[in-house]
Structures are given as C-alpha cells and as structure tokens.
C-alpha atoms as a PDB file:
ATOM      1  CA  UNK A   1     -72.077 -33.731  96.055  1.00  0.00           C
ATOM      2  CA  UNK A   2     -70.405 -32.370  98.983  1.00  0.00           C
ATOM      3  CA  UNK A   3     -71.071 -28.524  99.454  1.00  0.00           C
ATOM      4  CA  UNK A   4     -72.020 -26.170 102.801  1.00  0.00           C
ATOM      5  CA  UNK A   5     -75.362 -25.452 104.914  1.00  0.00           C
ATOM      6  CA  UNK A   6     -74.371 -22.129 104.232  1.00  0.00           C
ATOM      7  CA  UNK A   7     -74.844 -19.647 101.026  1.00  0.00           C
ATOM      8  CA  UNK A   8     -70.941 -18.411 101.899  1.00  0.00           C
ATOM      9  CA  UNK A   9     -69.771 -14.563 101.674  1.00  0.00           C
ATOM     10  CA  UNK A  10     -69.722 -14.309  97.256  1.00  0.00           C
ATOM     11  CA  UNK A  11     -72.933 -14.258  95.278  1.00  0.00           C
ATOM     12  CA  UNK A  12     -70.843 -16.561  93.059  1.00  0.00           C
ATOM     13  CA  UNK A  13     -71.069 -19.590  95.431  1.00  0.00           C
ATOM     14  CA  UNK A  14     -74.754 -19.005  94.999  1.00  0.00           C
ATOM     15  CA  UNK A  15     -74.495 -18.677  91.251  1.00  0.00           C
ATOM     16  CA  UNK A  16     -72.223 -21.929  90.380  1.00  0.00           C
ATOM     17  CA  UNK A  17     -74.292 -23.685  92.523  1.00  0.00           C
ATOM     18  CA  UNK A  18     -77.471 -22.765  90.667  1.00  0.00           C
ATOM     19  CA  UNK A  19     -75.687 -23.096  87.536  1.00  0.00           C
ATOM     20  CA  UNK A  20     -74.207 -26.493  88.126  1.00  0.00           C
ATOM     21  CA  UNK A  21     -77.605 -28.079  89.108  1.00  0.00           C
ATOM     22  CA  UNK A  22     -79.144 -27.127  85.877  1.00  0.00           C
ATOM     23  CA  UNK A  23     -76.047 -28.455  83.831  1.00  0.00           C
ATOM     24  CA  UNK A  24     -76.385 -31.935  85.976  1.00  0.00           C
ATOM     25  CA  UNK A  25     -80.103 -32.068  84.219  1.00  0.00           C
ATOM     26  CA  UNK A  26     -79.108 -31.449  80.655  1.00  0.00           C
ATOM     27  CA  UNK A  27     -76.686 -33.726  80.760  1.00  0.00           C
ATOM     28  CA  UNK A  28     -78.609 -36.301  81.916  1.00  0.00           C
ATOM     29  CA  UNK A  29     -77.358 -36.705  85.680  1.00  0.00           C
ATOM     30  CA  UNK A  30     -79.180 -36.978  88.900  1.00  0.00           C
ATOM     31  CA  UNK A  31     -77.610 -35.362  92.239  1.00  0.00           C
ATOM     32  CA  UNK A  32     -76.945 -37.350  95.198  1.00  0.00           C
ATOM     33  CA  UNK A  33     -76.408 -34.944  98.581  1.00  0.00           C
ATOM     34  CA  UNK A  34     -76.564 -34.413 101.778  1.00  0.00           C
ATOM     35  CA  UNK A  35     -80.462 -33.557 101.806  1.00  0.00           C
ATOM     36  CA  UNK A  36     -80.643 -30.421 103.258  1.00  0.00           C
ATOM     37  CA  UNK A  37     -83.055 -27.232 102.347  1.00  0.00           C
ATOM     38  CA  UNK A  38     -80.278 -24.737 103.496  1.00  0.00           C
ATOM     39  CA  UNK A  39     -77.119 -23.048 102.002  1.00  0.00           C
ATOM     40  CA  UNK A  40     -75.473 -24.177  98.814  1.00  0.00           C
ATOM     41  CA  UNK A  41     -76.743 -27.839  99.343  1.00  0.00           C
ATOM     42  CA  UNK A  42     -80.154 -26.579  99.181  1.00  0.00           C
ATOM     43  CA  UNK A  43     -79.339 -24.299  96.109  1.00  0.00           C
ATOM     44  CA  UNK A  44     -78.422 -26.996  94.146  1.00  0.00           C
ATOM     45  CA  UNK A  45     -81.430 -29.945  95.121  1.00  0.00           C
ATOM     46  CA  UNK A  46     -83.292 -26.768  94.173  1.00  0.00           C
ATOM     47  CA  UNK A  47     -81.977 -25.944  90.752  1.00  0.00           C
ATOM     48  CA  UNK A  48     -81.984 -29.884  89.821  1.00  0.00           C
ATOM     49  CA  UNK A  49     -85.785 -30.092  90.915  1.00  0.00           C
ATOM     50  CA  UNK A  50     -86.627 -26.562  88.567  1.00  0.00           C
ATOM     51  CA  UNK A  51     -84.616 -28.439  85.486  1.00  0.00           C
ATOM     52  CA  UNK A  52     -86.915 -31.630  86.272  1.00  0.00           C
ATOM     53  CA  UNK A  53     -83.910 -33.798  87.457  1.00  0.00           C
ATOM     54  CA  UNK A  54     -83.522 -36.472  90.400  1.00  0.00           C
ATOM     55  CA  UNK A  55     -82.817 -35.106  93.416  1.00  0.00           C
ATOM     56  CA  UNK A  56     -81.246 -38.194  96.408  1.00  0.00           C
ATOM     57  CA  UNK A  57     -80.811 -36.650  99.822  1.00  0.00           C
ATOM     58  CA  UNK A  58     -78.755 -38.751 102.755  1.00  0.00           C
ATOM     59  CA  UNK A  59     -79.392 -37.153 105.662  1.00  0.00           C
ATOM     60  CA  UNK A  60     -78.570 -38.441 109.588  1.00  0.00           C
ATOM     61  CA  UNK A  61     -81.398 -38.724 111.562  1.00  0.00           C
ATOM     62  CA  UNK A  62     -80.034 -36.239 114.025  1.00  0.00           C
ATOM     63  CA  UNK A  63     -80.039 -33.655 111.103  1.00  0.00           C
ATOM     64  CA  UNK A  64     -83.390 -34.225 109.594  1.00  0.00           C
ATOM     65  CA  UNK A  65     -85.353 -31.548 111.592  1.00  0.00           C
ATOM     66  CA  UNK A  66     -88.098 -29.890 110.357  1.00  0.00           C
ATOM     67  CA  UNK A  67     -85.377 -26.523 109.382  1.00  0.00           C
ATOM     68  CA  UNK A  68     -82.547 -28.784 107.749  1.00  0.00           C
ATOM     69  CA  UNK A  69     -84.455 -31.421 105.915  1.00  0.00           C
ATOM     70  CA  UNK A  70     -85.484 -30.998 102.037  1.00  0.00           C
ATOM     71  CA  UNK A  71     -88.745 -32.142 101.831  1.00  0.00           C
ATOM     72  CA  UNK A  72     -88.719 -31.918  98.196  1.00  0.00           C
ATOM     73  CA  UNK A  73     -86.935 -34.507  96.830  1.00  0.00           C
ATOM     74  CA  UNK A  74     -86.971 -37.365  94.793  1.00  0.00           C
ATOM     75  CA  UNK A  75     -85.976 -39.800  97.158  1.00  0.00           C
ATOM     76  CA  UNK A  76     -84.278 -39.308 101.053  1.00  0.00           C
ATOM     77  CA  UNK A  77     -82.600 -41.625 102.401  1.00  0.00           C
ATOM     78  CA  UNK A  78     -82.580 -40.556 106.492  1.00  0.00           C
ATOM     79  CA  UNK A  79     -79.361 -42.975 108.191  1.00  0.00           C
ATOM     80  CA  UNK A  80     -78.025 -43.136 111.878  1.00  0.00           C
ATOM     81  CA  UNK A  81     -74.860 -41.489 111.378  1.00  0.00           C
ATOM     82  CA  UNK A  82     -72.656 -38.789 109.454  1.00  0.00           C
ATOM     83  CA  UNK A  83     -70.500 -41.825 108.540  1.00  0.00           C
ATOM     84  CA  UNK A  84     -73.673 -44.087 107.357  1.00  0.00           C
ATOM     85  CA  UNK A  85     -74.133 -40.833 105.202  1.00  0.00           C
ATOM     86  CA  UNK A  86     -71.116 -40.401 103.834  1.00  0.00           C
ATOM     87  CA  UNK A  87     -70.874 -45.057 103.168  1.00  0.00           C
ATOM     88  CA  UNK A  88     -74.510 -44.189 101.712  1.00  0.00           C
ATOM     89  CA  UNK A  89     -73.562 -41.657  99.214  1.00  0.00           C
ATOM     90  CA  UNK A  90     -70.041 -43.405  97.836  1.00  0.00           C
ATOM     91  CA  UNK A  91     -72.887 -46.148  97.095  1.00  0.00           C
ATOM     92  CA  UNK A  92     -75.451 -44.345  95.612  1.00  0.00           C
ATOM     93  CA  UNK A  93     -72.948 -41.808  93.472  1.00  0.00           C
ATOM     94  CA  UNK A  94     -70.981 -42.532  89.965  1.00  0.00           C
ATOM     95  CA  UNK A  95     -68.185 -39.599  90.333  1.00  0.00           C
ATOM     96  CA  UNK A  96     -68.001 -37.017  93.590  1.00  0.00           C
ATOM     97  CA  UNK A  97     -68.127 -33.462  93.531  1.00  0.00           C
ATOM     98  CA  UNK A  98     -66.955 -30.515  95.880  1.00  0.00           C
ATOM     99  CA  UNK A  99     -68.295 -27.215  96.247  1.00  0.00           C
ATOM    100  CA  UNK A 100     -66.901 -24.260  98.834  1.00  0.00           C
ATOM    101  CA  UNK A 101     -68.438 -25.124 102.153  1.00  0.00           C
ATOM    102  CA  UNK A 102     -67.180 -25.199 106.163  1.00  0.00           C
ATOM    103  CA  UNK A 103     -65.798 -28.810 107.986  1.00  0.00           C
ATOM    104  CA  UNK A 104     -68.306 -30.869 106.462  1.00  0.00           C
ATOM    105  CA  UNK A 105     -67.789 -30.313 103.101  1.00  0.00           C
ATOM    106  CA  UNK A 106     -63.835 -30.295 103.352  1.00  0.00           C
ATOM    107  CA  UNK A 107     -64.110 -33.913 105.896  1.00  0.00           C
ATOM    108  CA  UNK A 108     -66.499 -35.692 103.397  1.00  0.00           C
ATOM    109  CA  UNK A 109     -64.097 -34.387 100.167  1.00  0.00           C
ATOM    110  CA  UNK A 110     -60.611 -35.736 102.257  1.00  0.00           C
ATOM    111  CA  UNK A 111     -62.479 -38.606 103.496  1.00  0.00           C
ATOM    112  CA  UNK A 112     -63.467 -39.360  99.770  1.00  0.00           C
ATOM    113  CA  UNK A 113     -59.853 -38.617  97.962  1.00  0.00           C
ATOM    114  CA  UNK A 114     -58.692 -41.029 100.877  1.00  0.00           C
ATOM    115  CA  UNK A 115     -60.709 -44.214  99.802  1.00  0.00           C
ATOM    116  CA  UNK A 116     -59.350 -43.655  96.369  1.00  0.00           C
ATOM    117  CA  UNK A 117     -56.010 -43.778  97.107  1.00  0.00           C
ATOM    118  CA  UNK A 118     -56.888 -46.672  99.070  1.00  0.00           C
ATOM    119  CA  UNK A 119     -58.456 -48.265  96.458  1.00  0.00           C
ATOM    120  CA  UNK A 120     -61.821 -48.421  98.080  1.00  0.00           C
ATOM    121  CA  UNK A 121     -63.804 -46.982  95.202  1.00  0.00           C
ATOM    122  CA  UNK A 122     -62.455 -45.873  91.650  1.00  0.00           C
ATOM    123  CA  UNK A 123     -64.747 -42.639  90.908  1.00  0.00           C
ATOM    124  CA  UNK A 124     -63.790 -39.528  89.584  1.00  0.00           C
ATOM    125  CA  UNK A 125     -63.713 -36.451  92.110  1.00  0.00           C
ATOM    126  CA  UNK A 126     -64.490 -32.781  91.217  1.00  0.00           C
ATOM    127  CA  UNK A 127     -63.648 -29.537  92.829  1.00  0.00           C
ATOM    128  CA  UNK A 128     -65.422 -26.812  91.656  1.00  0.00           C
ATOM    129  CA  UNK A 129     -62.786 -24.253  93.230  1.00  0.00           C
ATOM    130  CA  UNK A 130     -65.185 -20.927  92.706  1.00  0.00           C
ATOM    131  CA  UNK A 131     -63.779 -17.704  93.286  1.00  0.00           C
ATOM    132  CA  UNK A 132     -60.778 -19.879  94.211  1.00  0.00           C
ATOM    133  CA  UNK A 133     -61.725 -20.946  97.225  1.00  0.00           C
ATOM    134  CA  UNK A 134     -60.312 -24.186  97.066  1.00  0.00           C
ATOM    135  CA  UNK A 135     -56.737 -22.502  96.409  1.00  0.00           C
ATOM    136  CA  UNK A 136     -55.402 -22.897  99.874  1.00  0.00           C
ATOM    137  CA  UNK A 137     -56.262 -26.647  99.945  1.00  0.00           C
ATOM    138  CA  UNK A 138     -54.969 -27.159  96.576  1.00  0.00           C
ATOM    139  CA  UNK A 139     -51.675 -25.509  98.078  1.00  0.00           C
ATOM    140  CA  UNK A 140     -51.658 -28.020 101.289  1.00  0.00           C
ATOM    141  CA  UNK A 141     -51.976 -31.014  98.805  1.00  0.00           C
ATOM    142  CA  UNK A 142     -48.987 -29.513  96.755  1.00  0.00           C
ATOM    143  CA  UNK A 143     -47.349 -29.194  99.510  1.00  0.00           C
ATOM    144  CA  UNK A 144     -47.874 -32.944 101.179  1.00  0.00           C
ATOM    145  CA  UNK A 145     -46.924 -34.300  97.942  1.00  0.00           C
ATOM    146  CA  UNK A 146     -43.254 -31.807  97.886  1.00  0.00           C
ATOM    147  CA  UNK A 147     -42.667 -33.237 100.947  1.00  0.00           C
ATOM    148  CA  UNK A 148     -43.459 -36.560 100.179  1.00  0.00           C
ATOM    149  CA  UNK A 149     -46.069 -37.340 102.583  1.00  0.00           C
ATOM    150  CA  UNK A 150     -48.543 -37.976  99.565  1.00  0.00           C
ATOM    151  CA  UNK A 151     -47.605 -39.719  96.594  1.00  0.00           C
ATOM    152  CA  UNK A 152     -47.549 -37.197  93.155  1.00  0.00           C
ATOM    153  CA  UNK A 153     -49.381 -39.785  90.848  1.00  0.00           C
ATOM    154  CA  UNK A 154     -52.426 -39.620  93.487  1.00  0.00           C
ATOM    155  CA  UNK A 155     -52.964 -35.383  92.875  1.00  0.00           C
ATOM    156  CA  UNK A 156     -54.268 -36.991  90.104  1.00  0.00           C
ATOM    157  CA  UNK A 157     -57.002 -38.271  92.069  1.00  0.00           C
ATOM    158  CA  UNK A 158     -58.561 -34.465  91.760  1.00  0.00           C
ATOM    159  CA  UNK A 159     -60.144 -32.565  88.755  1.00  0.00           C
ATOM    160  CA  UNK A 160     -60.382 -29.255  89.444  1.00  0.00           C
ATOM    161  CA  UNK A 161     -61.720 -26.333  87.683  1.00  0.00           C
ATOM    162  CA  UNK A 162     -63.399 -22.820  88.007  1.00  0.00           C
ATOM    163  CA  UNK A 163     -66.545 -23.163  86.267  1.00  0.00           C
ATOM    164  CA  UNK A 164     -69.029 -25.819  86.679  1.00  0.00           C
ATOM    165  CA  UNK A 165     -69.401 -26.331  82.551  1.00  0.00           C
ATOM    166  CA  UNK A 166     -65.773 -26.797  82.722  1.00  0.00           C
ATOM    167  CA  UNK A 167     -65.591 -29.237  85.704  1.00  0.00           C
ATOM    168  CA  UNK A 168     -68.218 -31.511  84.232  1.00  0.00           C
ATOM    169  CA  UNK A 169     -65.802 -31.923  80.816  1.00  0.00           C
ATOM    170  CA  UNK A 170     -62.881 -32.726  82.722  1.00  0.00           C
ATOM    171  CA  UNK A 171     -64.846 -35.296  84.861  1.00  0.00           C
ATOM    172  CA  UNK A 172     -65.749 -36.726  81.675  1.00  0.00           C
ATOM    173  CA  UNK A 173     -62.604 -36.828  79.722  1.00  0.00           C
ATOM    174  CA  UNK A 174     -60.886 -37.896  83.332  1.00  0.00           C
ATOM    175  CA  UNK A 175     -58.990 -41.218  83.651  1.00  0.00           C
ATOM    176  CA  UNK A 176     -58.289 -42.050  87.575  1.00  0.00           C
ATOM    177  CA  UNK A 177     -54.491 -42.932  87.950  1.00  0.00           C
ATOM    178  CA  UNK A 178     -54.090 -46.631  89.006  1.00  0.00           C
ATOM    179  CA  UNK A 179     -53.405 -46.685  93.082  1.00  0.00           C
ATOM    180  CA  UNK A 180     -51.826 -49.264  94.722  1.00  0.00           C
ATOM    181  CA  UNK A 181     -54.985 -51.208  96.652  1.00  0.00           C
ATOM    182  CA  UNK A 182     -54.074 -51.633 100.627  1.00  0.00           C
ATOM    183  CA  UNK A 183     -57.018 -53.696 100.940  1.00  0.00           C
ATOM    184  CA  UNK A 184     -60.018 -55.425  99.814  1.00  0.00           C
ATOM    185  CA  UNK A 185     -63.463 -53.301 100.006  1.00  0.00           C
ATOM    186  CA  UNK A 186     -65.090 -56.016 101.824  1.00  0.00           C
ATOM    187  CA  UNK A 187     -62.334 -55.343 104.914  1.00  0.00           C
ATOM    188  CA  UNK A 188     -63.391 -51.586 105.063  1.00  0.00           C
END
C-alpha cells in the first residue's frame, strides 16, 4: 500500500481509506505499508486493526520516531533505507495499491509500475483514484504512451478505479499483460 503521511484536503481521502481497510479484512487480506501512525497510511493500519486484520509496517529507521511510527501493528519491519523499504514491501506484498498522497506515494507507485514493465515482479497494481486525484497522472501516462515514450500494452500494467469495492474486483479479475523481461531479478 502506498498512500500519504497526510489526511489530504477531501474528507473522502479519509473515507476510502477507512473504507478500503475494512474491505481488505473481509476479504481475507492483510495490509503491508509504510508503518506510519499519521495521515492516510495511518487511517488505513487503523481500520485493518478495528476489522481484526494483519497489519505489516516497513518503516526506515530514520522515520521510526516516536510521532511517525505505528506502534500498533502486527508486525514492523524497521530497515536502513527508503529503498530497503520499498525492496521490503515488493517482497512481503501479493498485488500493490495506490492511494492520493505527496512524493512518496507517487515515487514508490512509478518506482513499482517500473519493475513490472521490467519484468522484475508480476503483481497486479491498484490506483484507487478518489475524488480523481489520480486524473492528472493518468493523463501524463496517456500522454507518454501517444508519444511513444511508453509502450500502450504496459497502461495495462494499472487498474484503476474510484471506489475501493470496485478496485479490489478489478484487481481480482486482472490479468497483467506479458512484458518483455530486460533482465533477470537476481541482476536487480
């Protein structure tokens, strides 16, 4: 799960968040994140713990302060490094998903959507575009692929939809397209 350290400006962010959390428990899943208390990441470790689900955090060391880290969970993993965090979570997680948030969120969600067209891991990635805040990226992407810069099999690389009930059927019913693999996983 990548999603902000902060609530954002729409009581909806809030509300998916929330929402999506307790839909992860009755349908069985557990959340991995990045293990903070605050914002929307905190929202939904929170509404996963209240349904009685797993909650993993992966949090840098240089982030787990006594403000930032959940002390709650399940299980926390605390790592060196943002990119130890982000190599940590692709392990730990079955299928990826992205809720609004600042640089973080949109640096982990690229960074992820990259090693899948690279072949690096073949997990389904969600983007739960709420209030459509996602819209302008989704625009960018459209727009790389127009002018050719990313191939138009790989937008299939994203499900995206406006609800989280919605979201979690398509990542379901979701087939990855086959990318051509640049290199082993053991080179990355």
């Amino acid at each position: 799960m990548f999603c902000g350290s902060q609530t954002g400006g729409r009581p909806e962010y809030q509300q998916q968040a929330a929402e999506l959390g307790r839909l992860f428990v009755e349908q069985g899943h557990s959340l991995v994140y990045g293990g903070g208390q605050v914002g929307l990441m905190g929202i939904i470790a929170d509404a996963v713990l209240a349904a009685g689900g797993e909650v993993v955090g992966v949090i840098p060391e240089q982030l787990a302060t006594k403000e930032l880290l959940h002390t709650g969970v399940t299980v926390m993993h605390r790592v060196d490094s943002m990119h130890a965090r982000k190599a940590k979570m692709e392990q730990l997680s079955d299928a990826f998903v992205a809720l609004p948030g600042g640089y973080g969120t949109l640096e982990e969600l690229l960074e992820i959507i990259t090693w899948a067209q690279l072949g690096i891991h073949r997990k389904n990635i969600g983007i739960l575009n709420t209030a459509g805040y996602f819209d302008g990226l989704l625009g960018l992407v459209d727009h790389a692929i127009g002018e050719s810069f990313i191939r138009p099999g790989h937008r299939e690389l994203l499900v995206v939809a406006n609800t989280p009930a919605e979201l979690l059927e398509r990542l379901q019913e979701h087939e990855l397209p086959t990318t051509r693999k640049w290199f082993q996983t053991e080179d990355s």
